[in-house]
Protein backbone atom coordinates (compact mmCIF):
# COMPACT_ATOMS: atom_id res chain seq x y z
CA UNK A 1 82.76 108.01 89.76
CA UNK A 2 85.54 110.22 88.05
CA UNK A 3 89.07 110.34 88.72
CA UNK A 4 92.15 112.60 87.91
CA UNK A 5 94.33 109.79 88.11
CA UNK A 6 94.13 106.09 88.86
CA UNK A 7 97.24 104.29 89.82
CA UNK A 8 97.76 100.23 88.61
CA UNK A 9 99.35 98.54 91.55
CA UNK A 10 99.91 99.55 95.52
CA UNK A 11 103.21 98.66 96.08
CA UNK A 12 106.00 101.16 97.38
CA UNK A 13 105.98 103.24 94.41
CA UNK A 14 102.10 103.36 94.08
CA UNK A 15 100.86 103.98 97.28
CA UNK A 16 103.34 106.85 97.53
CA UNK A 17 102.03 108.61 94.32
CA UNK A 18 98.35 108.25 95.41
CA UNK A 19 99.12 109.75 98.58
CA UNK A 20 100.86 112.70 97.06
CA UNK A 21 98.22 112.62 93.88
CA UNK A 22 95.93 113.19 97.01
CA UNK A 23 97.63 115.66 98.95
CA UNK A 24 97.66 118.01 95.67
CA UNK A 25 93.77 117.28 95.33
CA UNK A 26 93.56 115.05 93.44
CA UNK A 27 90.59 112.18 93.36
CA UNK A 28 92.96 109.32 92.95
CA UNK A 29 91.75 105.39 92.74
CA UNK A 30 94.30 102.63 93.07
CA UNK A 31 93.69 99.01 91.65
CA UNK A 32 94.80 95.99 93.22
CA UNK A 33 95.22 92.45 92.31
CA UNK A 34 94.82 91.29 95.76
CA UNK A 35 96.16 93.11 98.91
CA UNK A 36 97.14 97.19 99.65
CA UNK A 37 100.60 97.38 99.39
CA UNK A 38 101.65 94.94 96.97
CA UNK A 39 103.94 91.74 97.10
CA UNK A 40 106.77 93.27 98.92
CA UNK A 41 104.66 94.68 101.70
CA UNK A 42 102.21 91.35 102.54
CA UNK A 43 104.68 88.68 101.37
CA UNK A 44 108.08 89.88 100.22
CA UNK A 45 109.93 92.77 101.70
CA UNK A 46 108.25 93.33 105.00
CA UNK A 47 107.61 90.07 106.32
CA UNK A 48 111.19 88.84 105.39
CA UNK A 49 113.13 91.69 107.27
CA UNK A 50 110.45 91.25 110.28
CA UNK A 51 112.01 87.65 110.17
CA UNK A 52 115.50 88.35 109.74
CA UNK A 53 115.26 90.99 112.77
CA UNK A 54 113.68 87.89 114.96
CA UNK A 55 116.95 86.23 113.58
CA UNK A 56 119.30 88.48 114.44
CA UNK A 57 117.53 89.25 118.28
CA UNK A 58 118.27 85.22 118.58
CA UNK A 59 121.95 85.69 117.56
CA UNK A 60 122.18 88.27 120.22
CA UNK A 61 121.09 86.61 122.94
CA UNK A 62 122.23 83.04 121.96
CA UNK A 63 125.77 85.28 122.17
CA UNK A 64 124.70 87.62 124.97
CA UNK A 65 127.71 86.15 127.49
CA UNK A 66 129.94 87.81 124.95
CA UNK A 67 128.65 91.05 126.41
CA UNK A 68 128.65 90.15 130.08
CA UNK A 69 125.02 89.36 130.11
CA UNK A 70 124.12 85.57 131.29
CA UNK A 71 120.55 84.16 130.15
CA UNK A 72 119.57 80.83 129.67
CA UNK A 73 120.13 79.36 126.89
CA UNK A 74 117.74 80.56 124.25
CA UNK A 75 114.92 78.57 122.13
CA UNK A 76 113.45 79.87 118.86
CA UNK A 77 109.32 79.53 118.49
CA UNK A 78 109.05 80.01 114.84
CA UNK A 79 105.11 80.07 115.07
CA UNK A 80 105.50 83.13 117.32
CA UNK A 81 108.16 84.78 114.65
CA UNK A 82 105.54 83.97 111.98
CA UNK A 83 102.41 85.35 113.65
CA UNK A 84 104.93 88.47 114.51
CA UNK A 85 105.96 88.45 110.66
CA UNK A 86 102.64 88.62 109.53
CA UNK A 87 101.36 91.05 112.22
CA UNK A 88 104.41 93.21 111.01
CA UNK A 89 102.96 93.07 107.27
CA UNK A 90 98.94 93.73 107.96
CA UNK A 91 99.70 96.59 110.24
CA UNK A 92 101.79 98.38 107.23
CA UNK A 93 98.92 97.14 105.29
CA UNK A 94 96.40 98.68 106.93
CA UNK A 95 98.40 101.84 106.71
CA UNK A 96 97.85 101.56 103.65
CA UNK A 97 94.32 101.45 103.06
CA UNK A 98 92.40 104.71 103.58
CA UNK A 99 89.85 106.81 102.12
């Protein structure tokens, strides 16, 4: 198979320029160590804000009474902020990956 352009690497910057290496019609391959997106979509970037915005949704309601609002008093189940971590990441991921 022949391409106008093949692009090392699918993080932010690469997945962008195939898209737009595409969208001017271009046949455009992108090679990957391991997963669409790159390190800061699967296990940097993405999954660490997903995690810091579980954080901060604890701080609010662990504070909530500051607002007026009364809840009981909170608990943190960091399997469930995991899975939603990683669900965060392969849904971006599978943004990613199209033909």
């Amino acid at each position: 198979m022949n391409f106008d352009l093949i692009i090392l690497g699918s993080g932010p910057g690469g997945y962008v320029a195939a898209i737009r290496a595409s969208q001017l019609g271009m046949n455009v391959a992108i090679v990957e160590k391991e997963s669409l997106g790159g390190v800061c979509l699967n296990w940097g970037c993405i999954p660490t804000k997903a995690l810091l915005k579980s954080a901060q949704v604890f701080n609010y309601i662990h504070h909530a009474s500051e607002y007026g609002i009364n809840v009981a008093e909170p608990t943190a189940d960091f399997k469930q902020m995991i899975s939603r971590s990683r669900g965060v990441a392969d849904g971006m991921s599978k943004g990613v990956n199209f033909s």
